[in-house]
PDB file of N, CA and C in Angstrom:
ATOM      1  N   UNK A   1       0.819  -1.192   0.000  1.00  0.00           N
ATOM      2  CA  UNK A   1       0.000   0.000   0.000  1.00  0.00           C
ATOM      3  C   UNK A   1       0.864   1.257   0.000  1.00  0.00           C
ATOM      4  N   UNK A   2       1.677   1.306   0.920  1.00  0.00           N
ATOM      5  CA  UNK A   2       3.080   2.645   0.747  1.00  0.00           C
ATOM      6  C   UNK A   2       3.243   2.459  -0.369  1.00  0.00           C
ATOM      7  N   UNK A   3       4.364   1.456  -0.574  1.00  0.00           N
ATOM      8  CA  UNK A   3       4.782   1.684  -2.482  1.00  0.00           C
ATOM      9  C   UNK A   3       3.541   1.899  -3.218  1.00  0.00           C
ATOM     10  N   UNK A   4       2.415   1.806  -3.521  1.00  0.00           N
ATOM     11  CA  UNK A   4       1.267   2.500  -3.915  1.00  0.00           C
ATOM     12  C   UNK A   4       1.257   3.964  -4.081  1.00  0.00           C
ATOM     13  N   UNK A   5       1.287   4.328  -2.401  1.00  0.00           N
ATOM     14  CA  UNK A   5       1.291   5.547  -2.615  1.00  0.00           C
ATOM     15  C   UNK A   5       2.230   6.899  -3.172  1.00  0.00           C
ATOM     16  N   UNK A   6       3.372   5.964  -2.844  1.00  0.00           N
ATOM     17  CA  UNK A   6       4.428   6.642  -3.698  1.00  0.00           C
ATOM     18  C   UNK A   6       4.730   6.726  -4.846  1.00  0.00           C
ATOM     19  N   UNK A   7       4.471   5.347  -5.593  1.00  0.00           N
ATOM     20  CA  UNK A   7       4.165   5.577  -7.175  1.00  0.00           C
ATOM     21  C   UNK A   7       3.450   6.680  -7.549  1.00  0.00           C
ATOM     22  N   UNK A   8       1.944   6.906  -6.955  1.00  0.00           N
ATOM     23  CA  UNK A   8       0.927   8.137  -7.163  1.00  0.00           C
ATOM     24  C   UNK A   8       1.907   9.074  -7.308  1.00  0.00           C
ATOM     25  N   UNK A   9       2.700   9.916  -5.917  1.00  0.00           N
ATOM     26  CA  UNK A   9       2.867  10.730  -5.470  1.00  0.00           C
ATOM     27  C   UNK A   9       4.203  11.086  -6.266  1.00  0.00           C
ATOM     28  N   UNK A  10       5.098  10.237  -7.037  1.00  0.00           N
ATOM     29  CA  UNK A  10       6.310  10.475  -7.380  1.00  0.00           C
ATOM     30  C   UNK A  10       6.383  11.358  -8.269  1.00  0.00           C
ATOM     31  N   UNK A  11       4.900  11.681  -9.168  1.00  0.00           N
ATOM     32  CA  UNK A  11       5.557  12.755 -10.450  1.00  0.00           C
ATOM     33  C   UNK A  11       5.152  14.132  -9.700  1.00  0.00           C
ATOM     34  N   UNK A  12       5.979  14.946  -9.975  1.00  0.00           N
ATOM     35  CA  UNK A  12       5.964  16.439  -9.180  1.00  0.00           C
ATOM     36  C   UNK A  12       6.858  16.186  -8.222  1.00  0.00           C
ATOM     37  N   UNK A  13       7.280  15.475  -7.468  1.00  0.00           N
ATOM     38  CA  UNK A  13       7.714  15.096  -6.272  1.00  0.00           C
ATOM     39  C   UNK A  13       9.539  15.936  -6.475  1.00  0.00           C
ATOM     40  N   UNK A  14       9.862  16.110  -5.101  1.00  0.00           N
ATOM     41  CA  UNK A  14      11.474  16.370  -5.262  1.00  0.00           C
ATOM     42  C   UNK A  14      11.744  15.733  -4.606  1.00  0.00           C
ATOM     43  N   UNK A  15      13.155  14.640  -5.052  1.00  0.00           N
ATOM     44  CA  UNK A  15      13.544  13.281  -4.644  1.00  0.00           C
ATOM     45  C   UNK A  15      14.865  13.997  -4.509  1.00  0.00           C
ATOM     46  N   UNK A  16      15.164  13.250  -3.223  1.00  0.00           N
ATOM     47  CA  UNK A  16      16.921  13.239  -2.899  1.00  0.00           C
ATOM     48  C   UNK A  16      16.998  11.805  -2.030  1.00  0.00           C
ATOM     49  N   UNK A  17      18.545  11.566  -2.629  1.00  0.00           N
ATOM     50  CA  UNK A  17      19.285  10.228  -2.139  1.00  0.00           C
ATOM     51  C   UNK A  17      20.139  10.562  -0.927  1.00  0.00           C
ATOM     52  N   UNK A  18      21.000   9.716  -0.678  1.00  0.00           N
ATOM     53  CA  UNK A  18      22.212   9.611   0.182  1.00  0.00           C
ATOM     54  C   UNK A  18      21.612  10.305   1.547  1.00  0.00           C
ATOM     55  N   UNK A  19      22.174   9.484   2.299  1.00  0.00           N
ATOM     56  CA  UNK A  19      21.624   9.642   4.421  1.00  0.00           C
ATOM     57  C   UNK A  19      22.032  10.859   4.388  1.00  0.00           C
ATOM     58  N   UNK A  20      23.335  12.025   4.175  1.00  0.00           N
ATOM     59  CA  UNK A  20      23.435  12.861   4.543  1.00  0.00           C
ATOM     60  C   UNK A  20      21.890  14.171   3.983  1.00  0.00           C
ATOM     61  N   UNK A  21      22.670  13.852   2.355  1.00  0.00           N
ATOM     62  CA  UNK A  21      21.192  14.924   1.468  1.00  0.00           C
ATOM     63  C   UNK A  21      19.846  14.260   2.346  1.00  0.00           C
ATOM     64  N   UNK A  22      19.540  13.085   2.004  1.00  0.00           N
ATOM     65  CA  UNK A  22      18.068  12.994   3.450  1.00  0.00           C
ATOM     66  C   UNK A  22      18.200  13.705   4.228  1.00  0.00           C
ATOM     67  N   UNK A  23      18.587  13.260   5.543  1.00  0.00           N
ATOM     68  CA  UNK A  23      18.574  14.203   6.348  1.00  0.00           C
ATOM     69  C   UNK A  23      18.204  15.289   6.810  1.00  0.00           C
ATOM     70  N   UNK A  24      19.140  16.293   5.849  1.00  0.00           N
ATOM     71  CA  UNK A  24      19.131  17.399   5.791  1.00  0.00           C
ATOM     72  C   UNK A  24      17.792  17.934   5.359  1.00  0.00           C
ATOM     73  N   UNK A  25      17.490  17.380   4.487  1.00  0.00           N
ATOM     74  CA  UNK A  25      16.063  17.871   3.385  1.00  0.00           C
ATOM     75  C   UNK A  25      14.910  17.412   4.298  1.00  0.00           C
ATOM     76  N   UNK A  26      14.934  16.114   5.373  1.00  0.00           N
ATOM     77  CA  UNK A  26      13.290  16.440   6.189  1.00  0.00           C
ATOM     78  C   UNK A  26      13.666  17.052   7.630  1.00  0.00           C
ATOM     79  N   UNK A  27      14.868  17.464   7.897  1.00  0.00           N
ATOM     80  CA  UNK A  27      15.009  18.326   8.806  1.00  0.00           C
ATOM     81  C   UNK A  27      14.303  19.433   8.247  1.00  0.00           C
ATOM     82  N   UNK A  28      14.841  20.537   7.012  1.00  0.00           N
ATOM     83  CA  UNK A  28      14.250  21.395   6.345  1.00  0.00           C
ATOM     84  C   UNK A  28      12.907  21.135   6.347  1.00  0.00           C
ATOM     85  N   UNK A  29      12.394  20.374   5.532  1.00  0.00           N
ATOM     86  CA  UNK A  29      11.011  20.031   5.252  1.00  0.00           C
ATOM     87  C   UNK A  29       9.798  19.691   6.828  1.00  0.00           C
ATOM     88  N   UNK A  30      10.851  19.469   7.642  1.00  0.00           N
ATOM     89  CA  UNK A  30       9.873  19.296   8.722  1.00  0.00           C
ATOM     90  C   UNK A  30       9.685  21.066   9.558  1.00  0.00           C
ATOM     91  N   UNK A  31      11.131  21.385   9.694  1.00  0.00           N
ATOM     92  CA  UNK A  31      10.916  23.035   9.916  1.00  0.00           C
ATOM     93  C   UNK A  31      10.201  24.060   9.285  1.00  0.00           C
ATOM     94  N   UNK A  32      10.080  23.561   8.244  1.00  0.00           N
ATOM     95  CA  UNK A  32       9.307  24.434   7.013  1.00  0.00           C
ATOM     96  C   UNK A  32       7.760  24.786   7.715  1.00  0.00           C
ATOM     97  N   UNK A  33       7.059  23.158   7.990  1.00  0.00           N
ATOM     98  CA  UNK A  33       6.023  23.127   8.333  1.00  0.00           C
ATOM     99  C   UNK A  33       6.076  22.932   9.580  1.00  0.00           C
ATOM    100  N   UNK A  34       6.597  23.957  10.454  1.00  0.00           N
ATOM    101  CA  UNK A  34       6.833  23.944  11.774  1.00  0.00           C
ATOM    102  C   UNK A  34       6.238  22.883  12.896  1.00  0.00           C
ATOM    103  N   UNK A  35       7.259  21.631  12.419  1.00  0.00           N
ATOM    104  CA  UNK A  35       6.914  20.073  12.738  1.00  0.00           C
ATOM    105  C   UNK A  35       8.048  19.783  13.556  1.00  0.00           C
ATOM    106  N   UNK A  36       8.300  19.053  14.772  1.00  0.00           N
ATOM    107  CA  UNK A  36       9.373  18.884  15.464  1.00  0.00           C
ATOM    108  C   UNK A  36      10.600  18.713  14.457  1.00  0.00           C
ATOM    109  N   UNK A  37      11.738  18.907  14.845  1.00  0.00           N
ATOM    110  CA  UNK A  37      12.802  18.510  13.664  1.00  0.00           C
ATOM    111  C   UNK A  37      13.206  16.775  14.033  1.00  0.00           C
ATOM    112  N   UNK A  38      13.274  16.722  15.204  1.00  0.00           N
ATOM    113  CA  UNK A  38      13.473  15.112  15.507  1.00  0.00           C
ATOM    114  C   UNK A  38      12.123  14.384  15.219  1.00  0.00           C
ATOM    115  N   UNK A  39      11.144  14.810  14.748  1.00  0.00           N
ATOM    116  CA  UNK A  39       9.878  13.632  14.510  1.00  0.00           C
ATOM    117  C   UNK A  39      10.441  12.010  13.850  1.00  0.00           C
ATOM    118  N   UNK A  40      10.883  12.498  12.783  1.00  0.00           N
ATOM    119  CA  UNK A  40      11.705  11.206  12.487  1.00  0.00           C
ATOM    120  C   UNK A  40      13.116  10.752  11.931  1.00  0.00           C
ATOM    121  N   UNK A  41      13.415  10.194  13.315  1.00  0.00           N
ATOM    122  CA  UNK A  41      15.068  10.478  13.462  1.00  0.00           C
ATOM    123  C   UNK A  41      15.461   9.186  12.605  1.00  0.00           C
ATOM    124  N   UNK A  42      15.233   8.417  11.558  1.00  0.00           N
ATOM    125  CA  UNK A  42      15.205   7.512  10.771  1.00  0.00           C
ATOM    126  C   UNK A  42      17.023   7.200  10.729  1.00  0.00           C
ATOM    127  N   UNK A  43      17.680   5.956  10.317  1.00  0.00           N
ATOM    128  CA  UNK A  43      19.257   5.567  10.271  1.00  0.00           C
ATOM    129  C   UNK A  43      19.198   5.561   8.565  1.00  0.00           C
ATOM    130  N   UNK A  44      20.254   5.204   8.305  1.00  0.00           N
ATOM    131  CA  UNK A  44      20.590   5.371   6.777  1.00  0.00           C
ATOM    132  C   UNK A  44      19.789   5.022   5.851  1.00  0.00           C
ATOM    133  N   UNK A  45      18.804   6.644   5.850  1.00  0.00           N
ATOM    134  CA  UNK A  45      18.095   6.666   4.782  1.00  0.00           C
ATOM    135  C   UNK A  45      18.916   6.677   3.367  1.00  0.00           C
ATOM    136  N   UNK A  46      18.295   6.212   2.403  1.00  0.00           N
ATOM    137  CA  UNK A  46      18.495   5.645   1.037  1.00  0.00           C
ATOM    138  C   UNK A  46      17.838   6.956   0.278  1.00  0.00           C
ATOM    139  N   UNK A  47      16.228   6.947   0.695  1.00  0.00           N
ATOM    140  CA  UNK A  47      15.722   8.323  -0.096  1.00  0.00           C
ATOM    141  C   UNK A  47      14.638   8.964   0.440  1.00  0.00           C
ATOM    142  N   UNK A  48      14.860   9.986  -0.176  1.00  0.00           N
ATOM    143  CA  UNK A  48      13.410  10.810   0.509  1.00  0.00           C
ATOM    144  C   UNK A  48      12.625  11.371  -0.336  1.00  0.00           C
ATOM    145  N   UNK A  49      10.819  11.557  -0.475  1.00  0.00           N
ATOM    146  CA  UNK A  49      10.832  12.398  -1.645  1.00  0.00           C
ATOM    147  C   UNK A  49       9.680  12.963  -0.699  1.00  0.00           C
ATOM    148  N   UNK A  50       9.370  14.585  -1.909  1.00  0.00           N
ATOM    149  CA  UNK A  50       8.077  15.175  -0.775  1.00  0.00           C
ATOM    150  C   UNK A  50       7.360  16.156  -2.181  1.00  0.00           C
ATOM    151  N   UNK A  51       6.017  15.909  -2.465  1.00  0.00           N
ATOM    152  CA  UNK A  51       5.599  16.138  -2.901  1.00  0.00           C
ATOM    153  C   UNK A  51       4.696  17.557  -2.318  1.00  0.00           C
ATOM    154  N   UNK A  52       5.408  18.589  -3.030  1.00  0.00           N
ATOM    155  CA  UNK A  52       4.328  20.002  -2.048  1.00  0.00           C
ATOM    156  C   UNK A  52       3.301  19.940  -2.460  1.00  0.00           C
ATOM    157  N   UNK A  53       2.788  20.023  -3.616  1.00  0.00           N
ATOM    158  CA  UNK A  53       1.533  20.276  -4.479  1.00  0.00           C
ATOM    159  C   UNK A  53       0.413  18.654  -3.307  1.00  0.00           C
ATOM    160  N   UNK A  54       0.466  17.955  -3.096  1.00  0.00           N
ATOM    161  CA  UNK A  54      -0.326  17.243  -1.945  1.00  0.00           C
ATOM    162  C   UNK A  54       0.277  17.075  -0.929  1.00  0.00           C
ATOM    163  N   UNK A  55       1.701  16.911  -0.522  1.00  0.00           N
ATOM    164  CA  UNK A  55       1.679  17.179   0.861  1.00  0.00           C
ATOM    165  C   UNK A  55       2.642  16.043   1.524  1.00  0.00           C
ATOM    166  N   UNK A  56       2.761  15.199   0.589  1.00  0.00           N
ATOM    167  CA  UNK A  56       3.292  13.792   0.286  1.00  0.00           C
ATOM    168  C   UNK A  56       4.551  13.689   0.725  1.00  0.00           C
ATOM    169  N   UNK A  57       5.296  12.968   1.833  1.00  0.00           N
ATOM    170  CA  UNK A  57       6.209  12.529   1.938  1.00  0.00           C
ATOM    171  C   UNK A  57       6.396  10.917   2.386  1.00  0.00           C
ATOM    172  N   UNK A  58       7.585  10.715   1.378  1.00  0.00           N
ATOM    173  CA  UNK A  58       7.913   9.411   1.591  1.00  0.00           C
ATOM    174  C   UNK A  58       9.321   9.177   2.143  1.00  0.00           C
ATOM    175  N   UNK A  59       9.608   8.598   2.868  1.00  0.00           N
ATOM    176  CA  UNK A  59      11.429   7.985   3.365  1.00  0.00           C
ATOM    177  C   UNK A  59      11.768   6.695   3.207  1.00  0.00           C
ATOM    178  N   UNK A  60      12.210   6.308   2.442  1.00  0.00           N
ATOM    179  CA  UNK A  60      13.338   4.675   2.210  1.00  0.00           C
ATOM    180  C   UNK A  60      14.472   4.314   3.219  1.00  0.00           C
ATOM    181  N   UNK A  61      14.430   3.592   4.299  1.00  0.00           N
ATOM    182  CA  UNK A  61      15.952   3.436   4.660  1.00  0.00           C
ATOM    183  C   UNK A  61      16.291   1.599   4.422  1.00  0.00           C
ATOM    184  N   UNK A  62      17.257   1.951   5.188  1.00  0.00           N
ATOM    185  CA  UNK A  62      17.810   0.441   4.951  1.00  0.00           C
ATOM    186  C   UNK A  62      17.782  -0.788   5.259  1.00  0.00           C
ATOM    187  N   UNK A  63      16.956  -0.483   6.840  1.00  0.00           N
ATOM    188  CA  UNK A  63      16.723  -1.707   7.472  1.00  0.00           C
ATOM    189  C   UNK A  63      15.840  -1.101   8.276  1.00  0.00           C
ATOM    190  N   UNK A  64      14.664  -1.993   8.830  1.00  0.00           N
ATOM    191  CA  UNK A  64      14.048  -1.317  10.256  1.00  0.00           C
ATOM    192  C   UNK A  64      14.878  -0.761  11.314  1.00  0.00           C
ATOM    193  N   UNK A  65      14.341   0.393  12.088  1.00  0.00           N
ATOM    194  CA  UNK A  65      14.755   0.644  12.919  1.00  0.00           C
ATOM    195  C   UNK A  65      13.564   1.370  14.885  1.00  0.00           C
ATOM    196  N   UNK A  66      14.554   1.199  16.163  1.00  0.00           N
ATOM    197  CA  UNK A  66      13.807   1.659  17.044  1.00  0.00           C
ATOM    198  C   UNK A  66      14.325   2.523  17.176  1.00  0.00           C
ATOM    199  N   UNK A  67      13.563   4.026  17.786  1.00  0.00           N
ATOM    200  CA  UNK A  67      13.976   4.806  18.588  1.00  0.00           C
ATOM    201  C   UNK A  67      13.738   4.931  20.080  1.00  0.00           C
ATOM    202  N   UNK A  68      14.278   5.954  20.723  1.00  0.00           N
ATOM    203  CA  UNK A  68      13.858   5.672  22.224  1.00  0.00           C
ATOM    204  C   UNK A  68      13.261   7.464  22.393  1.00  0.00           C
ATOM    205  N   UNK A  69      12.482   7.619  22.354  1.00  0.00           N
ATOM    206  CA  UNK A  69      11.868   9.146  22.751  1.00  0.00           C
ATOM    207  C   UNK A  69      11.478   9.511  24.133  1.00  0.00           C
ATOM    208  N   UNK A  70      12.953  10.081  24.702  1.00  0.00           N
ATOM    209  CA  UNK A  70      13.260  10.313  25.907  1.00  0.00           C
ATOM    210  C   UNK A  70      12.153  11.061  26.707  1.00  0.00           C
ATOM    211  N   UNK A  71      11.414  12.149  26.113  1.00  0.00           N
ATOM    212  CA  UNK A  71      10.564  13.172  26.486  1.00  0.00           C
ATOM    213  C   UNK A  71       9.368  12.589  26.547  1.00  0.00           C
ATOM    214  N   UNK A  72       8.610  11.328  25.777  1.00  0.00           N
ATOM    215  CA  UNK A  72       7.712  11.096  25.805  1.00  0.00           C
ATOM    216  C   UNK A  72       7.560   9.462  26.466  1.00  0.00           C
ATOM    217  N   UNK A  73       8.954   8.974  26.721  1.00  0.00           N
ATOM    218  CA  UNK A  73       9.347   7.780  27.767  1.00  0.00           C
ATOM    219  C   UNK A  73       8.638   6.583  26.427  1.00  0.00           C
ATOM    220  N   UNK A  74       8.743   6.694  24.732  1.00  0.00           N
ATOM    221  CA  UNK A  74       8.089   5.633  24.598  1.00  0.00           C
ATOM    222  C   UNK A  74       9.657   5.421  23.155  1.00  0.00           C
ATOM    223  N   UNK A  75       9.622   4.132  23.239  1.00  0.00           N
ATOM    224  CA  UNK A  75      10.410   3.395  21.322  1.00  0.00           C
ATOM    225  C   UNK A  75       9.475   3.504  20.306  1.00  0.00           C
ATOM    226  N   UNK A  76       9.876   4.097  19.714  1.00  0.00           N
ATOM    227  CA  UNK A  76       9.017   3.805  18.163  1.00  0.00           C
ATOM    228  C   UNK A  76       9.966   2.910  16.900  1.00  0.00           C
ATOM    229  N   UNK A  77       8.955   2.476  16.606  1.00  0.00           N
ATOM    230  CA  UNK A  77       9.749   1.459  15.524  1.00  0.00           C
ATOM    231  C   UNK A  77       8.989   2.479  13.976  1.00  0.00           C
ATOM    232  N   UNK A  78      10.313   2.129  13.207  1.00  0.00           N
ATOM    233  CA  UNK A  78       9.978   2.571  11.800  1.00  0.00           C
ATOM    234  C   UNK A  78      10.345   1.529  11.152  1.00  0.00           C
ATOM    235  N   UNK A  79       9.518   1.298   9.846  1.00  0.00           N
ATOM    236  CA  UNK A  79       9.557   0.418   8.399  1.00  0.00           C
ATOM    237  C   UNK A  79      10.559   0.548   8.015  1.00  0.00           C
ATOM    238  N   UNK A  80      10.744   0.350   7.039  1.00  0.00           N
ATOM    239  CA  UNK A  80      12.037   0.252   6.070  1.00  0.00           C
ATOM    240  C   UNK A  80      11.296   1.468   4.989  1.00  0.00           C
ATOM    241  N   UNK A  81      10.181   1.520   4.872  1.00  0.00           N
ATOM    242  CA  UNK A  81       9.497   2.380   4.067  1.00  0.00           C
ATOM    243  C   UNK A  81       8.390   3.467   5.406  1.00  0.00           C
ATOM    244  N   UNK A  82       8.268   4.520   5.205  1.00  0.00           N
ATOM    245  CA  UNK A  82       7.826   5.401   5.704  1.00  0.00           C
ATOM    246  C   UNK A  82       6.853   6.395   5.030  1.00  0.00           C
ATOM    247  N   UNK A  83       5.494   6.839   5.247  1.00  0.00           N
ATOM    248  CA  UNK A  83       4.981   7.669   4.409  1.00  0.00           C
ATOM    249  C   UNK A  83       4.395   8.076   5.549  1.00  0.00           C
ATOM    250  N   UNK A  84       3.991   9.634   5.227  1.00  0.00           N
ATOM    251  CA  UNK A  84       3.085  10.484   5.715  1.00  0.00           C
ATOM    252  C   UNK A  84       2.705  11.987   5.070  1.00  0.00           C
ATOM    253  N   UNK A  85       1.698  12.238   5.697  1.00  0.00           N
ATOM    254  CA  UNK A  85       0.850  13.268   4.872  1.00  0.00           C
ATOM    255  C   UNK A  85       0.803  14.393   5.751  1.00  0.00           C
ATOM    256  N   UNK A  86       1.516  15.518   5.406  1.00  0.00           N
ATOM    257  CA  UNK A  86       2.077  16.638   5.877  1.00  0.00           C
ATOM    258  C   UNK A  86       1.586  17.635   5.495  1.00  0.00           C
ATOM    259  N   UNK A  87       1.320  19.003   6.489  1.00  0.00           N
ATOM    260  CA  UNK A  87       0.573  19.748   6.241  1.00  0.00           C
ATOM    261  C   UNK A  87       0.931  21.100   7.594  1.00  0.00           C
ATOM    262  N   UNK A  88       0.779  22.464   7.491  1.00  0.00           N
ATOM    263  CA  UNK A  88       1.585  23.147   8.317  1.00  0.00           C
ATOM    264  C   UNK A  88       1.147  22.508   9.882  1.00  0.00           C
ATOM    265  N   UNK A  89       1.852  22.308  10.910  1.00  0.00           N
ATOM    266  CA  UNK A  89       1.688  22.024  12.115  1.00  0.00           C
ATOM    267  C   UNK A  89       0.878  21.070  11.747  1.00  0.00           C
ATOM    268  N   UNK A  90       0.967  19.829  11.414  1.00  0.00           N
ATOM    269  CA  UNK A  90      -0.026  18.692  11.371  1.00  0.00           C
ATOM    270  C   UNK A  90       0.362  17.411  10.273  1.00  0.00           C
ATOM    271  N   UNK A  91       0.819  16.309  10.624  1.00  0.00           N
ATOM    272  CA  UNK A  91       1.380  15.233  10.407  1.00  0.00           C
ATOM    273  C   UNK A  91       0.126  14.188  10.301  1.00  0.00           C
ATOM    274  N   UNK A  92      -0.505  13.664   9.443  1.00  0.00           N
ATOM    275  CA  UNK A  92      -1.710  12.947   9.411  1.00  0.00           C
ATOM    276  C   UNK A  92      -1.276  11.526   8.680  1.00  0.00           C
ATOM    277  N   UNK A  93      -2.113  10.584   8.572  1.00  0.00           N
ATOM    278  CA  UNK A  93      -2.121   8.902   7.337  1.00  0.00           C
ATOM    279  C   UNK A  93      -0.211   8.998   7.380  1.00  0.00           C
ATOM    280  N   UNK A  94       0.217   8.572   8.606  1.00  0.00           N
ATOM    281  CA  UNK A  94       1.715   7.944   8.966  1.00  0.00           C
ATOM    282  C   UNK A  94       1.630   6.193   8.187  1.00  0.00           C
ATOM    283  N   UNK A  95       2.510   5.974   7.649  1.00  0.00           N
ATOM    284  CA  UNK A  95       1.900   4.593   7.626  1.00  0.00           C
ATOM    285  C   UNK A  95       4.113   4.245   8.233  1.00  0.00           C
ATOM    286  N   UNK A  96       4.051   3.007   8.087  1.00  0.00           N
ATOM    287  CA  UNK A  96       5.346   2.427   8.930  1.00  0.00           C
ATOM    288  C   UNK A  96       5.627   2.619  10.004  1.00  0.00           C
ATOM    289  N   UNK A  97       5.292   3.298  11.036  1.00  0.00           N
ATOM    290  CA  UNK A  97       5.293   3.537  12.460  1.00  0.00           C
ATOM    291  C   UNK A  97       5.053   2.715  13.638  1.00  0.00           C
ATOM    292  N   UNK A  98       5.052   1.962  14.415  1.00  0.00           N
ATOM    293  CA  UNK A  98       4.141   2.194  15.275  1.00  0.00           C
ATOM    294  C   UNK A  98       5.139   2.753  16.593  1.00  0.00           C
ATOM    295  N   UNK A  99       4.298   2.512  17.587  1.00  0.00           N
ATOM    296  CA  UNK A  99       4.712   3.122  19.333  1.00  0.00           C
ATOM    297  C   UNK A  99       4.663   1.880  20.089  1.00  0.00           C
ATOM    298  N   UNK A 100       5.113   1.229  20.767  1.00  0.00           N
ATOM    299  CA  UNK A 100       6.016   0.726  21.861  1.00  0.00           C
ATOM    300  C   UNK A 100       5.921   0.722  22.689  1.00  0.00           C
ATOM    301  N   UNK A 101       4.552   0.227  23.468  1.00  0.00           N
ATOM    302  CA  UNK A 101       4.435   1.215  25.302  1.00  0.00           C
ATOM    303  C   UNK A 101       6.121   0.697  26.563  1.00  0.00           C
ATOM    304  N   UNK A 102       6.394   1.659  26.997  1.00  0.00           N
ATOM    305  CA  UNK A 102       7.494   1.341  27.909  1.00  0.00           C
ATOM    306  C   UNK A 102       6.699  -0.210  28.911  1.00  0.00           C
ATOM    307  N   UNK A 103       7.306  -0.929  29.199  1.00  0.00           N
ATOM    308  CA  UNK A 103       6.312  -1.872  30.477  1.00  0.00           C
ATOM    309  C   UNK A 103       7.939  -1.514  31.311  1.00  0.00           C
ATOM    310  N   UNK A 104       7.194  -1.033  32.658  1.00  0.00           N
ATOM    311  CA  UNK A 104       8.026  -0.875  33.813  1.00  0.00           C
ATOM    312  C   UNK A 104       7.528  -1.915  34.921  1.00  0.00           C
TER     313      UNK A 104
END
């Protein structure tokens, strides 16, 4: 269903490769739309693309990965594929995600 949606979303889209150019570009892209900059702290992304004209972003990395989100005490796991639908202050239809409850 992701690769779905990214096929849709790819023409118009601005695509960048390599973990560093990632990076950089949904740090930007998340500041843009004044969205945490750590929302998704993803490991060696492969690619990123973000479609302005709908809103569309997609991230490729290399292998699954967890995070540990110190502030909110929970791991989130990401796909290997990542999509979500972006919009100013508002992050909606995440797909590859989920949350992790801490068990203490």
């Amino acid at each position: 269903m992701a690769q779905q949606m990214i096929i849709e979303n790819r023409q118009g889209a601005e695509i960048f490769t390599g973990h560093d150019m990632c990076t950089k570009k949904v740090t930007e892209i998340l500041g843009e739309l004044h969205l945490p900059r750590g929302l998704l702290p993803l490991k060696d992304m492969e690619e990123v693309g973000y479609n302005r004209s709908t809103g569309f972003v997609w991230l490729k990395q290399k292998k699954e990965t967890t995070h540990h989100f110190k502030k909110i005490g929970k791991n989130v796991w990401f796909a290997k594929e990542v999509t979500a639908q972006l919009e100013d202050k508002k992050a909606t239809r995440m797909t590859g995600v989920k949350v992790k409850p801490l068990l203490i």
